[in-house]
Protein backbone atom coordinates (compact mmCIF):
# COMPACT_ATOMS: atom_id res chain seq x y z
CA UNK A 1 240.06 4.60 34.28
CA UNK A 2 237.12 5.05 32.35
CA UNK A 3 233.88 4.86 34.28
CA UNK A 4 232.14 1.60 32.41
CA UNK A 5 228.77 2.11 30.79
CA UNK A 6 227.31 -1.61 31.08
CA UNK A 7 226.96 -3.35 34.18
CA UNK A 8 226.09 -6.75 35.46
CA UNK A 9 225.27 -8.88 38.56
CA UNK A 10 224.59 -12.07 39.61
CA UNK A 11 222.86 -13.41 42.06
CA UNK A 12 223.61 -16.97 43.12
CA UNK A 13 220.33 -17.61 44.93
CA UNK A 14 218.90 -20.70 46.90
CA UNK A 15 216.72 -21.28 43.81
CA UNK A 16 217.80 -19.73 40.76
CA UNK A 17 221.01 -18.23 39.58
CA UNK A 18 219.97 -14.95 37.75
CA UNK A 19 222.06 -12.49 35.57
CA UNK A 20 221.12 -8.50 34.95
CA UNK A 21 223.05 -6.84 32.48
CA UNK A 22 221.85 -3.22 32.23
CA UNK A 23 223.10 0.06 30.34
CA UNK A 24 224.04 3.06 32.53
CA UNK A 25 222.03 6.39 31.18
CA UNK A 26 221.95 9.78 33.52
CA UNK A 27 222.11 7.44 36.35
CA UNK A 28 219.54 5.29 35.78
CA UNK A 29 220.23 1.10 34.73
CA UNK A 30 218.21 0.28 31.55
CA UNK A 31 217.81 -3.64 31.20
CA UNK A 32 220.14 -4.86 28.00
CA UNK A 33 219.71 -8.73 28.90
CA UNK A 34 219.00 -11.35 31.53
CA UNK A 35 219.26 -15.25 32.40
CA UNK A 36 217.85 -17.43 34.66
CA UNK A 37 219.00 -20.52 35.34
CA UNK A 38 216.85 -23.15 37.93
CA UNK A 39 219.65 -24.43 40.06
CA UNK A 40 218.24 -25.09 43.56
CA UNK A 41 221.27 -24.86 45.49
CA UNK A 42 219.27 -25.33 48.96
CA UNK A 43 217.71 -28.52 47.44
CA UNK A 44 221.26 -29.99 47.47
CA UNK A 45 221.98 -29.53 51.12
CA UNK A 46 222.94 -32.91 52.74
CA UNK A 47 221.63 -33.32 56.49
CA UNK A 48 225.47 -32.40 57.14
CA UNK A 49 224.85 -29.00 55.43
CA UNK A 50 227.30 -29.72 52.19
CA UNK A 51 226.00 -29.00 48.55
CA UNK A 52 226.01 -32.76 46.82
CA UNK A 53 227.97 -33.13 44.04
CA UNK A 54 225.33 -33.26 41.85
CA UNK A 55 223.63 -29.91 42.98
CA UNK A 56 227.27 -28.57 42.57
CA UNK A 57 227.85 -29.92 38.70
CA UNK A 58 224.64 -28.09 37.86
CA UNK A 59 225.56 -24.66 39.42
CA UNK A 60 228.95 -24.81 37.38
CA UNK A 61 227.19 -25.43 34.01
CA UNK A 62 224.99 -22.39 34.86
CA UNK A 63 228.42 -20.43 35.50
CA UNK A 64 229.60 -21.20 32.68
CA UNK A 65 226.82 -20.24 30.28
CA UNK A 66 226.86 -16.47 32.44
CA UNK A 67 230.36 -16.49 32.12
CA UNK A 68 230.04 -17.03 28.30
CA UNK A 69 227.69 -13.82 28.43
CA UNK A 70 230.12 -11.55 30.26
CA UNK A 71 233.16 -12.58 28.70
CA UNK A 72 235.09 -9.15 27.92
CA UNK A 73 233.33 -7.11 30.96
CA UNK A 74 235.91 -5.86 33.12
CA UNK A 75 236.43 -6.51 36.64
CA UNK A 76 235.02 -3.11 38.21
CA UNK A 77 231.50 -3.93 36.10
CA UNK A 78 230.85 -7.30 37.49
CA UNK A 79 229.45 -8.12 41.05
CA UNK A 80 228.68 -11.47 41.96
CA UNK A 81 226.66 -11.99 45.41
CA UNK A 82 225.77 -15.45 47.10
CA UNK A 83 222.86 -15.57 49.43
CA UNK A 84 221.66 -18.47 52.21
CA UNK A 85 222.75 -21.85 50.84
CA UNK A 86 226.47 -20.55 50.24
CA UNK A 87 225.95 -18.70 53.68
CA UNK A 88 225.27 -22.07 55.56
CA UNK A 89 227.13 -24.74 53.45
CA UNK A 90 229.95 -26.40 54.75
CA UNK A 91 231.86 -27.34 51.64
CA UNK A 92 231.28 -23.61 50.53
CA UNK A 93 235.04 -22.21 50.28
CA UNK A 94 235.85 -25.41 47.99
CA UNK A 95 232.55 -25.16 45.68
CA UNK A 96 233.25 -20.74 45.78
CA UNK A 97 236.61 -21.63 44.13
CA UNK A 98 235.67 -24.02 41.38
CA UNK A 99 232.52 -21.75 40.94
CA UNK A 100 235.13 -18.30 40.12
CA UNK A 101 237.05 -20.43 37.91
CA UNK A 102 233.40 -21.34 35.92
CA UNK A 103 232.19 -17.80 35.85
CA UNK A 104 235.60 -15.49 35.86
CA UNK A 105 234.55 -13.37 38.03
CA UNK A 106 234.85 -12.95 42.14
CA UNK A 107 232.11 -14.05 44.06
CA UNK A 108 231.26 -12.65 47.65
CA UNK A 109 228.83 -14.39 49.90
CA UNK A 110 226.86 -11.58 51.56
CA UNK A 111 224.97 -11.63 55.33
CA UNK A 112 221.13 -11.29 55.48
CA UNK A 113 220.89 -7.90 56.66
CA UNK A 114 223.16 -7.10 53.30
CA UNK A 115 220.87 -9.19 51.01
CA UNK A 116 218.05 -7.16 52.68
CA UNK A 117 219.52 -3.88 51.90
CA UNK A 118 220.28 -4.66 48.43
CA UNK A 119 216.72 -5.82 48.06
CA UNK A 120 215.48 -3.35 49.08
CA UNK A 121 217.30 -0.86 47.13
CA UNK A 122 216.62 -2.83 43.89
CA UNK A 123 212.91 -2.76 44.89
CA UNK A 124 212.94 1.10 45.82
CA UNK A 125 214.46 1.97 41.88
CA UNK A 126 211.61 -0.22 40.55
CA UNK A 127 208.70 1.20 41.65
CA UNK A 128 207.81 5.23 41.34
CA UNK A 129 209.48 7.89 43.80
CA UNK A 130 207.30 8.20 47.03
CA UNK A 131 207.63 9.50 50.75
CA UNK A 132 205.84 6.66 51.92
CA UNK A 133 207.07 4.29 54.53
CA UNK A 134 207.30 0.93 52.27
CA UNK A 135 207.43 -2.53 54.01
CA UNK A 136 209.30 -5.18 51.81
CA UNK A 137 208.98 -9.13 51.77
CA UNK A 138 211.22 -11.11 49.86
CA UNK A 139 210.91 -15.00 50.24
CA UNK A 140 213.84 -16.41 48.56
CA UNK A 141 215.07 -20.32 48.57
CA UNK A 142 216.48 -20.35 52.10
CA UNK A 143 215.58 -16.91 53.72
CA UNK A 144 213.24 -14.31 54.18
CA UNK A 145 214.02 -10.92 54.29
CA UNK A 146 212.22 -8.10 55.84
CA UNK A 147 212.78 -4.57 55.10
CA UNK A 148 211.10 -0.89 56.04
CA UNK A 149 212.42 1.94 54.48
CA UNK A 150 211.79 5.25 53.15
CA UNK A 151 212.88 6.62 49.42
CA UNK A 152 215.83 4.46 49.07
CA UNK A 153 216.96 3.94 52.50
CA UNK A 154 216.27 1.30 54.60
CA UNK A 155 215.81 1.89 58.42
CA UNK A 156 215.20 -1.38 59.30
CA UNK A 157 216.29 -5.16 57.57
CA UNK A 158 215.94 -8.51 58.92
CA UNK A 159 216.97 -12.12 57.36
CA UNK A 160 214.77 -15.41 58.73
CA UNK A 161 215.96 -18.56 58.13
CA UNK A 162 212.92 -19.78 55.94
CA UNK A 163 212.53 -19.90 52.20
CA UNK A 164 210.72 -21.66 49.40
CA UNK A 165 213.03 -24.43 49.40
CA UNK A 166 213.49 -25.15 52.48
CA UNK A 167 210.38 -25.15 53.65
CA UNK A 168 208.91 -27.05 50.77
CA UNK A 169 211.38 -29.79 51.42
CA UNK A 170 210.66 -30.10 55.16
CA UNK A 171 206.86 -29.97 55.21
CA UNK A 172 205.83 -30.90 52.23
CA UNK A 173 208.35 -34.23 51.57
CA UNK A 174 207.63 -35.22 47.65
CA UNK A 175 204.69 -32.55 47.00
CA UNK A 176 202.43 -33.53 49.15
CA UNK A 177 199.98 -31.40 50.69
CA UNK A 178 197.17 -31.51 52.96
CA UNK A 179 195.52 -29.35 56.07
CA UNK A 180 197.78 -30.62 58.31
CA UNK A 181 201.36 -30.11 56.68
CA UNK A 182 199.95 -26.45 55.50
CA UNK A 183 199.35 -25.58 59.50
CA UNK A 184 203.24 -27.16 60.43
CA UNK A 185 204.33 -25.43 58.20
CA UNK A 186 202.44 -21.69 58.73
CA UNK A 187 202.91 -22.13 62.41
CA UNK A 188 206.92 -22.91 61.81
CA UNK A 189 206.61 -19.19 60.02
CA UNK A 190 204.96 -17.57 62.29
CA UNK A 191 207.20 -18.38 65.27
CA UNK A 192 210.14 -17.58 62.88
CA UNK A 193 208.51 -14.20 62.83
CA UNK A 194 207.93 -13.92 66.30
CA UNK A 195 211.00 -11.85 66.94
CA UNK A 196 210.82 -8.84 64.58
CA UNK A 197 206.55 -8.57 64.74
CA UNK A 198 206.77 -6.33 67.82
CA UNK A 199 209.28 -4.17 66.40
CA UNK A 200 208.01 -3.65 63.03
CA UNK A 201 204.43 -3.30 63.66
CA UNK A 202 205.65 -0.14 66.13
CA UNK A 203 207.62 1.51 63.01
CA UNK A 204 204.53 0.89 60.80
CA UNK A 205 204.47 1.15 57.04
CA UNK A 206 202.12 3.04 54.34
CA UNK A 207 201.97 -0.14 52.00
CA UNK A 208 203.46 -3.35 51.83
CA UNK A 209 205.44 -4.45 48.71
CA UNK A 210 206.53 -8.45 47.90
CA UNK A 211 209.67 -8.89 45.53
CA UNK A 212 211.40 -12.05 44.32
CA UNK A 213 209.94 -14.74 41.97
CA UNK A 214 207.30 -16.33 44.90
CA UNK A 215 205.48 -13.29 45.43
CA UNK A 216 205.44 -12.96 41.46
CA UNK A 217 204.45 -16.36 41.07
CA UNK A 218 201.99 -16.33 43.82
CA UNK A 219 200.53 -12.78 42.19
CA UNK A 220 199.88 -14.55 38.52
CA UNK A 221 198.11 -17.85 40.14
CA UNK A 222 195.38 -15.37 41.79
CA UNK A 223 194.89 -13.64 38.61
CA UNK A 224 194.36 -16.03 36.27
CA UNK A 225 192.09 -17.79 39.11
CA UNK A 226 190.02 -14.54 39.39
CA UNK A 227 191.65 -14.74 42.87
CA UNK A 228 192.67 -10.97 42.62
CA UNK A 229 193.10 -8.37 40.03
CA UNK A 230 196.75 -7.73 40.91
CA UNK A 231 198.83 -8.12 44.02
CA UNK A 232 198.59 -10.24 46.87
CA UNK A 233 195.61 -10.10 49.11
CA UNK A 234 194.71 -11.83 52.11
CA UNK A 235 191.35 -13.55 50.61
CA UNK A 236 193.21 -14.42 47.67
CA UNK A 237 195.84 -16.12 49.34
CA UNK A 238 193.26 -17.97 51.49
CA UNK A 239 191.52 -19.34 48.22
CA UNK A 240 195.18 -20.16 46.72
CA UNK A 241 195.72 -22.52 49.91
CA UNK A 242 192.22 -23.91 49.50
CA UNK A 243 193.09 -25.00 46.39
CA UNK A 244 196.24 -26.39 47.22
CA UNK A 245 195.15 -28.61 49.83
CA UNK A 246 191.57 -29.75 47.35
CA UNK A 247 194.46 -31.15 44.45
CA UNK A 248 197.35 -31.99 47.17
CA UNK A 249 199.49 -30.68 45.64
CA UNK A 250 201.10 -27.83 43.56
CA UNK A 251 199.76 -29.29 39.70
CA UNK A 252 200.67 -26.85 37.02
CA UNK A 253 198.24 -28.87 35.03
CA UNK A 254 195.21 -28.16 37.22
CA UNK A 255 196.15 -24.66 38.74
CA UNK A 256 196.09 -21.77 36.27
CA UNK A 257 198.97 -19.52 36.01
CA UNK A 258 201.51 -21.79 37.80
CA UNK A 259 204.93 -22.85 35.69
CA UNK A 260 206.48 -25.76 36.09
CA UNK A 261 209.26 -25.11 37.33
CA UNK A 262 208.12 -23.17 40.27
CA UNK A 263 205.93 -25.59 41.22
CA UNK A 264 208.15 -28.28 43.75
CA UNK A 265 208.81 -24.56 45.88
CA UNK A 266 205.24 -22.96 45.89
CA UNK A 267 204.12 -24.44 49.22
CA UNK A 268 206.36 -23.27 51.42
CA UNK A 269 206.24 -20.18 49.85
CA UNK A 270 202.33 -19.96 50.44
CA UNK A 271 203.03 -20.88 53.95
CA UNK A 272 205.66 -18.03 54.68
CA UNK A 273 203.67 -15.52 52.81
CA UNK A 274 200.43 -16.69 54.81
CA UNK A 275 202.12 -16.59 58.19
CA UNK A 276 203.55 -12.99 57.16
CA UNK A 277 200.28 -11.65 56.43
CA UNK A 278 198.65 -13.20 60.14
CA UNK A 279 201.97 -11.66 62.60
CA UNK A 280 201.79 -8.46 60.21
CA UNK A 281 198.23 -7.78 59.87
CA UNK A 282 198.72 -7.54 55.93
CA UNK A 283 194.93 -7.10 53.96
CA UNK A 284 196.89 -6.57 50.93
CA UNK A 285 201.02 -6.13 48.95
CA UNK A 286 202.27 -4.70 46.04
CA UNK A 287 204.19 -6.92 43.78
CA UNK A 288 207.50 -5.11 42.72
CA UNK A 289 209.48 -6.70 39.83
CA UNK A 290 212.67 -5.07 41.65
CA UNK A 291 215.21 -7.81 43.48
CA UNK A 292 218.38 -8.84 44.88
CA UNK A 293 220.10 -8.58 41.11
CA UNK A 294 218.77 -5.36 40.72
CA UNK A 295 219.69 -3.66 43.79
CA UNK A 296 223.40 -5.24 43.23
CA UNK A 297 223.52 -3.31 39.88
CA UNK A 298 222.42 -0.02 41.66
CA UNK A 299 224.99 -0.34 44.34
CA UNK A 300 227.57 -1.59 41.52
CA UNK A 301 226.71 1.87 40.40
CA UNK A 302 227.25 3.71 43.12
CA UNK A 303 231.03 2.07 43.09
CA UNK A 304 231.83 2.83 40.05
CA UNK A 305 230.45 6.47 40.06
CA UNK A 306 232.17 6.44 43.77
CA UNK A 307 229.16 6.41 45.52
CA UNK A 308 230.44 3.27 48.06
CA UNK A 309 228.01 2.09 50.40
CA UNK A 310 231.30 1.07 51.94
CA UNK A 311 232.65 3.85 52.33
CA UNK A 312 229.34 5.21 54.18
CA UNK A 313 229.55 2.33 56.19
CA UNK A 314 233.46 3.61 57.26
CA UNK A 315 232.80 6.76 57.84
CA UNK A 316 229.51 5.87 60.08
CA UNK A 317 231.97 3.20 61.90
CA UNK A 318 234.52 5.81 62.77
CA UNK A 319 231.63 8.04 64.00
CA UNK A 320 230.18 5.04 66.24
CA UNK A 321 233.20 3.93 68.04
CA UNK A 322 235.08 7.46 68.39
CA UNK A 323 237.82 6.75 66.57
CA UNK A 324 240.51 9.37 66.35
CA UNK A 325 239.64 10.79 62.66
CA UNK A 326 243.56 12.49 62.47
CA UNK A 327 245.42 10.32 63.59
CA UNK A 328 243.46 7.58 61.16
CA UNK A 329 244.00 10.00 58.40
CA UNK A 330 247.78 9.79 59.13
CA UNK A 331 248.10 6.15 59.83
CA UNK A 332 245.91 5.97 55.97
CA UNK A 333 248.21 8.20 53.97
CA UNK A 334 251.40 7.11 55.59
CA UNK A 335 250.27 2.91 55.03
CA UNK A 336 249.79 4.14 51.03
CA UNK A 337 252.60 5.49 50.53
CA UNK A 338 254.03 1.78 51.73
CA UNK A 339 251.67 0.00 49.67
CA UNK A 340 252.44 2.45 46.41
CA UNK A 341 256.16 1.72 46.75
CA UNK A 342 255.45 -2.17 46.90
CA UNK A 343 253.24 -2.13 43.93
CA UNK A 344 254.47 -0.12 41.49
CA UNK A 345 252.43 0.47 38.36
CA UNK A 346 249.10 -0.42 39.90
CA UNK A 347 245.95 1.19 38.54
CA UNK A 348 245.04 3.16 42.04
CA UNK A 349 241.38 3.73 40.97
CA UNK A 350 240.93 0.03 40.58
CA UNK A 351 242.69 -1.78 43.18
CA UNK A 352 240.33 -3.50 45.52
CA UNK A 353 243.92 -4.34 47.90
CA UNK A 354 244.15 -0.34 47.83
CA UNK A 355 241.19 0.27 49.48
CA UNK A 356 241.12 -2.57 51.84
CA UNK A 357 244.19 -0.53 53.11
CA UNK A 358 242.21 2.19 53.64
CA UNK A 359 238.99 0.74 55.47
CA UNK A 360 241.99 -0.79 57.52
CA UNK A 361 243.91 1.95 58.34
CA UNK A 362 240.92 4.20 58.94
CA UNK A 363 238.95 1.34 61.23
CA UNK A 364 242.40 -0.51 62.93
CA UNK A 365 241.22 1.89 66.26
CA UNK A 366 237.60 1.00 66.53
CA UNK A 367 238.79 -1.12 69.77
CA UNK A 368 240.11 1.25 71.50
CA UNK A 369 236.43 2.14 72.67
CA UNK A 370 236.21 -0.80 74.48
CA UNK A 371 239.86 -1.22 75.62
CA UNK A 372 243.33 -0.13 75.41
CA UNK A 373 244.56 -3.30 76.35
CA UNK A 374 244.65 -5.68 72.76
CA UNK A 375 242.44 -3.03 71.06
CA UNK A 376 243.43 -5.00 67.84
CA UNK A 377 241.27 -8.00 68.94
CA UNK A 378 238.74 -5.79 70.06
CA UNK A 379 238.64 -3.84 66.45
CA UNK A 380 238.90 -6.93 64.67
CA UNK A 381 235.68 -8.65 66.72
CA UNK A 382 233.70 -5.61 65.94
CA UNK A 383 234.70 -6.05 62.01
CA UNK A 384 234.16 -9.93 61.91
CA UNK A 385 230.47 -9.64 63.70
CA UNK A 386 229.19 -6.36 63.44
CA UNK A 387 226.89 -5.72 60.31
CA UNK A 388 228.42 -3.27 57.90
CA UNK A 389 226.05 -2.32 55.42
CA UNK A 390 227.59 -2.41 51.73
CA UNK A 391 230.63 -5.37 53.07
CA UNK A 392 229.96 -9.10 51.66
CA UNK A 393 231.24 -11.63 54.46
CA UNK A 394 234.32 -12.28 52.60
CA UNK A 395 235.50 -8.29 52.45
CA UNK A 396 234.65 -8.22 56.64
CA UNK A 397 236.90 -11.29 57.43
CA UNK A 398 239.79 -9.96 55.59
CA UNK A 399 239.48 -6.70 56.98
CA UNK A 400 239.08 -7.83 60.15
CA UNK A 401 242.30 -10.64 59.62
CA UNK A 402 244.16 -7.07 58.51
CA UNK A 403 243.30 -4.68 61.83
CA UNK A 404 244.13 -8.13 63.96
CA UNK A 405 247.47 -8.73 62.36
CA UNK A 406 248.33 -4.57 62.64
CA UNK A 407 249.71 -5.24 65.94
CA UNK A 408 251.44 -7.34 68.39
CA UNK A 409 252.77 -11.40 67.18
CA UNK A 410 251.93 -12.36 63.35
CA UNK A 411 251.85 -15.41 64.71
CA UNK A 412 247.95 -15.39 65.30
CA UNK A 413 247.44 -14.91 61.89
CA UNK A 414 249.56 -17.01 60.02
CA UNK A 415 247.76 -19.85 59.29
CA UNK A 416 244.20 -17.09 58.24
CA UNK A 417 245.00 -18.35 54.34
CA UNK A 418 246.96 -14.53 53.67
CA UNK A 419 248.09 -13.94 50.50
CA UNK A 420 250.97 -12.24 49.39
CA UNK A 421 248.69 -8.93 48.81
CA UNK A 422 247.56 -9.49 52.48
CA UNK A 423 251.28 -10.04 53.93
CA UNK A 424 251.62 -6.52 52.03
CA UNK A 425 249.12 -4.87 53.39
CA UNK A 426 249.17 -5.89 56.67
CA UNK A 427 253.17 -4.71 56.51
CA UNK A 428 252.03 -0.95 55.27
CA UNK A 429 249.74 -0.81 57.91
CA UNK A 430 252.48 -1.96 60.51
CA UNK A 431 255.08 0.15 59.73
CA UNK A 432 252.97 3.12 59.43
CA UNK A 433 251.49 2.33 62.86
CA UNK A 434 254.63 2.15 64.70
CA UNK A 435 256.20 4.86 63.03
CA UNK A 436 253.31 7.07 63.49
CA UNK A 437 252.83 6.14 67.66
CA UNK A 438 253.25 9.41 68.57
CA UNK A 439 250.54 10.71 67.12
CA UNK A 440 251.43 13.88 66.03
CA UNK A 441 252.08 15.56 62.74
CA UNK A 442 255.89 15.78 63.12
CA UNK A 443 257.82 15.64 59.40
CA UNK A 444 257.98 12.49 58.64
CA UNK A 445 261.38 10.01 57.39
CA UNK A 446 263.01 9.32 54.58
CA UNK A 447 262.04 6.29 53.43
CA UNK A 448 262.37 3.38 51.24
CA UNK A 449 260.74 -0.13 50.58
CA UNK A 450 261.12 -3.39 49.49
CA UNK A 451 259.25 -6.17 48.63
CA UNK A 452 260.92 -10.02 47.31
CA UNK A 453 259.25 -13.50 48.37
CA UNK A 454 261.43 -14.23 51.51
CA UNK A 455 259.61 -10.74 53.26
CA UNK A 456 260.54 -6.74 52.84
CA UNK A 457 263.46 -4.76 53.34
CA UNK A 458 263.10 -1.08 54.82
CA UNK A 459 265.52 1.57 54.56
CA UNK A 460 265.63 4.82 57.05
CA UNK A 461 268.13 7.66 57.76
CA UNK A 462 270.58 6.36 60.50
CA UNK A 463 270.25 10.17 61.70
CA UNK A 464 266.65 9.10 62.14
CA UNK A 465 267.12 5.88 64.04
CA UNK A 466 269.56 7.93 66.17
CA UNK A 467 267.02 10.34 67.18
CA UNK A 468 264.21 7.74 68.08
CA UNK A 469 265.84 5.27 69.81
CA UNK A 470 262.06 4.33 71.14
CA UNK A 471 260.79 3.99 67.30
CA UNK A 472 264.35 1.95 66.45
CA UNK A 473 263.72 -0.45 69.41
CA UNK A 474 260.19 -1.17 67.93
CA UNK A 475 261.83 -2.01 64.86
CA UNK A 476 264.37 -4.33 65.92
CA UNK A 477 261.15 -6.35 67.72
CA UNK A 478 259.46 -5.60 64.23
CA UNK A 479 261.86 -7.97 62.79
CA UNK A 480 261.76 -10.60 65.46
CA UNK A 481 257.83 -10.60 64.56
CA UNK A 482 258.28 -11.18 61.26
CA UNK A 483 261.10 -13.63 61.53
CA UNK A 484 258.59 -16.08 63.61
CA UNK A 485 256.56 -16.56 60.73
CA UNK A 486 259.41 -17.24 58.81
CA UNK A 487 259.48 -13.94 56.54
CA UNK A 488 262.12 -11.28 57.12
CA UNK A 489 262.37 -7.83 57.76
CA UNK A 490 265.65 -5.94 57.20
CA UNK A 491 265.93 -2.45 58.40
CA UNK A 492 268.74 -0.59 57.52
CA UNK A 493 270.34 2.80 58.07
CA UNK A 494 270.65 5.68 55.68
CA UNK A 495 273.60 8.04 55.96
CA UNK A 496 272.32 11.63 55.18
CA UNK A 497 274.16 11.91 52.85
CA UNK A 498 272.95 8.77 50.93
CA UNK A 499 269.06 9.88 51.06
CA UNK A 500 270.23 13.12 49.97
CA UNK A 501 270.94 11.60 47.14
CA UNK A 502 267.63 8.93 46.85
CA UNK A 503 266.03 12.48 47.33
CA UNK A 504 267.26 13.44 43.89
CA UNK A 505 266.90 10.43 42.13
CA UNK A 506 262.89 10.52 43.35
C-alpha cells in the first residue's frame, strides 16, 4: 500500500475539538488546513461525571463538519485522540460510538502520560533543533501536563487533574472573580503540583516552553497590555491577575487582547499557570504554537513511514520483563500463519487486527517475571495498567483482554465485548501457544484452518497427533474450552497421505 502523502488528526479536547491536516514533504508535516470548533466537553460533566445531552449534541455537529473535511482520507491517514473529559466520563463508550459514526473515523481515548508525550513531540517539531533540556506546560480543559525532554524525547511526563475548565467552573462559579477565589484556586494548583515539584526541579531544564491555546491566550493579553514583549513572565502574569481581580472578571471588552470565546476558561488557567510558576521557580516561558494535534500528526507519521512508537514501546516491554525473545518470535510467526489462513485476502500492511496479534504474541509472557503460576493474569495486569508510550487506552485493554484469554478457561473473557476479529485472534494465539509448548524449533505440522460463525475447525496429520499424545490431549481440553462459551472447535486427523496431497494443492 502506498504510503499516503496527507495526514490528519484530531484532537477531541476538554475545550475545543481541533483538526490538522498537513502535507508530508522529506519528512517534515506542512500545514494544508485546520478547524476549531469550541465544544467544552468538560463544561458538560454532570456531578455524576456523564457528558449532558446537550454538551453531547454539540460535539456531534462538530464531528460532522470534520468529517465533511476528511471525507475520502483513508483509514491509515486519520488519527483521532480523546483527552480528560472522555478519560473520566461515565457515559463515554455510548457517546465514543455515536461520535465514530459522526466523524467516520476510530477514535482512541489516550492516558495522560500519552497526551504528554504527544505534546511534547508536537511542541519539540515546532520550535528550532536544540540540545537543551526543555520543560513543557500544557494546560488543557481538564488536565495539565508536564513534560522534560531533550531533542524529541521526553524523559519525563506527568498528567494533573486540573485544566481551564475545570477549574474555572469550580472557583470561579458564573465569572466571578475576586482575591479570594484567585488564592482557592492557586493554592488548589499548587498542592496538585506538590507531587512532581521535587522530582522535576532535581532533573532541571534550560528553558521553559507553554503550548496549548491558554498559554497562547495568556501570551497575547500581556502584549497588547504592554505586560510583556512576548512570552510569559512572572511580572506579567502578576499584572494579568491584578487586572482580573480590579474588573472581576474575565471582560473581553475591557481587557485587550482577550477573545471571547476564551474568556469563561481564562481564570483557572491564570491560576494553574500562576501556581506553576511559584512550585517551579519559573521567571519566564516560551510560547510554542506546537500541541496535542500536532504531535498526533508526527507520530501518525512515524506509523505510516513504520516508525511505531508502539512498536518501541514492545520491544522496550520485552526488554523490561525478560521475556523469552525466541520463543516469542515463534509463538508470533506461528499465530500469523493462523490468522493469514482465517482472513484471506487481507491487506497485511494495513490490518490493525494483524498487529494486535503481534504485540500479543510477542508480550503474552511478560508475566512470567512475576510468576509461573497464571502468568496470563499477570501479563495481562501489566498491559491494562502499565503506561506504554505510543498505546491509546482502548489498544491496551484489548491487548491485554487478548494475552488474558491466551490461556486457561475462555470463560473469563466472554462477556469483555470480543468481536469476531478478537475470537480470531485470541484462537491464533491459542493454538500456536499450545502447539509451540515445547519451546523448541522442531519442524512444525501440517496444518489447516477454519473459520464459520458457530467457531473454527482445525485439521492436523493423525501421524502427528499419534506422535504427541501430550499436544493431542491439550487439544481435546482445547475443545472443551471453547465449547463452554458456546463456540466449537473441531480437530481432526489427517492421513499422510491426504496432506500429501493439501501439500500440492498449496
Amino acid at each position: 500500500m502506498a504510503r499516503p502523502d496527507t495526514l490528519a488528526a484530531v484532537d477531541l479536547g476538554s475545550n475545543s475539538f481541533h483538526l490538522q491536516i498537513g502535507r508530508v514533504v522529506d519528512g517534515q508535516i506542512y500545514p494544508l488546513d485546520s478547524v476549531r470548533e469550541v465544544v467544552r466537553l468538560g463544561a458538560g460533566l454532570t456531578a455524576e461525571k456523564r457528558i449532558d445531552r446537550a454538551t453531547q449534541a454539540s460535539a456531534l455537529e462538530a464531528l460532522a463538519k470534520f468529517g465533511e473535511r476528511l471525507r475520502g482520507f483513508p483509514r491509515p491517514a486519520v488519527r483521532v485522540v480523546g483527552t480528560n473529559a472522555l478519560r473520566v466520563a461515565k457515559n463515554s463508550p455510548q457517546f465514543l460510538r455515536e461520535a465514530r459514526a459522526a466523524l467516520g473515523f476510530p477514535i482512541e481515548v489516550i492516558s495522560g502520560r500519552e497526551e504528554a508525550r504527544l505534546i511534547y513531540l508536537g511542541v519539540a517539531h515546532s520550535l528550532p533543533k536544540s540540545a537543551q533540556r526543555r520543560l513543557v506546560i500544557d494546560i488543557g480543559g481538564g488536565s495539565t501536563e508536564f513534560i522534560i525532554g531533550t531533542g524529541f524525547e521526553p524523559q519525563l511526563t506527568e498528567s494533573l487533574y486540573m485544566g481551564c475548565v475545570s477549574f474555572s467552573l469550580k472557583y470561579f462559579a458564573e465569572g466571578r472573580i475576586d482575591k479570594s477565589r484567585m488564592k482557592a484556586a492557586e493554592l488548589a494548583a499548587r498542592q496538585e503540583l506538590a507531587a512532581l515539584v521535587e522530582q522535576y526541579r532535581h532533573a532541571g531544564w534550560d528553558e521553559a516552553v507553554g503550548s496549548s491555546g491558554t498559554a497562547r491566550s495568556m501570551e497575547n493579553i500581556l502584549r497588547e497590555n504592554g505586560f510583556a514583549a512576548e512570552g510569559l513572565t512572572r511580572e506579567g502574569l502578576d499584572k494579568l491577575r491584578s487586572l482580573l481581580i480590579k474588573h472581576e472578571k474575565a471582560d473581553p471588552d475591557r481587557i485587550a487582547g482577550l477573545r471571547p470565546n476564551r474568556a469563561p476558561v481564562l481564570p483557572g488557567g491564570v491560576a494553574i499557570m500562576l501556581a506553576a510558576f511559584d512550585a517551579l521557580g519559573l521567571q519566564s516561558m516560551k510560547v510554542s504554537d506546537g500541541a496535542l494535534r500536532h504531535g498526533v500528526l508526527y507520530d501518525l507519521l512515524g506509523r505510516v513511514q513504520h516508525r511505531d512508537m508502539r512498536e518501541a514501546t514492545v520491544a522496550q516491554f520485552m526488554r523490561r520483563y525478560h521475556v523469552d525473545a525466541a520463543q516469542a518470535e515463534r509463538v508470533r510467526g506461528l499465530s500469523l500463519v493462523v490468522y493469514d489462513a482465517l482472513t484471506p485476502g487481507a491487506e497485511r500492511d494495513d490490518d490493525p487486527d494483524r498487529l494486535m496479534l503481534e504485540w500479543a504474541a510477542r508480550l503474552a509472557e511478560t508475566g512470567l517475571s512475576i510468576a509461573h503460576a497464571a502468568y496470563h493474569k499477570h501479563s495481562a495486569y501489566v498491559l491494562s495498567n502499565a503506561d506504554m508510550p505510543g498505546f491509546s487506552r482502548m489498544e491496551q485493554a484489548r491487548l491485554a483482554r487478548i494475552v488474558l484469554a491466551h490461556r486457561g478457561k475462555l470463560g473469563k473473557v466472554q462477556d469483555a465485548g470480543f468481536e469476531t476479529a478478537d475470537w480470531r485472534l485470541v484462537f491464533a494465539l491459542r493454538l500456536a501457544s499450545l502447539i509451540l509448548r515445547s519451546r523448541t524449533d522442531a519442524r512444525l505440522p501440517f496444518l489447516r484452518v477454519a473459520a464459520d460463525a458457530g467457531g473454527f475447525d482445525l485439521d492436523l496429520p493423525q501421524s502427528w497427533l499419534d506422535d504427541n499424545p501430550l499436544s493431542a490431549d491439550a487439544l481435546e481440553a482445547e475443545a472443551r474450552h471453547w465449547k463452554a462459551v458456546g463456540m466449537k472447535l473441531e480437530v481432526s486427523g489427517l492421513s499422510d497421505k491426504k496432506v500429501s496431497v493439501l501439500k500440492q494443492v498449496r
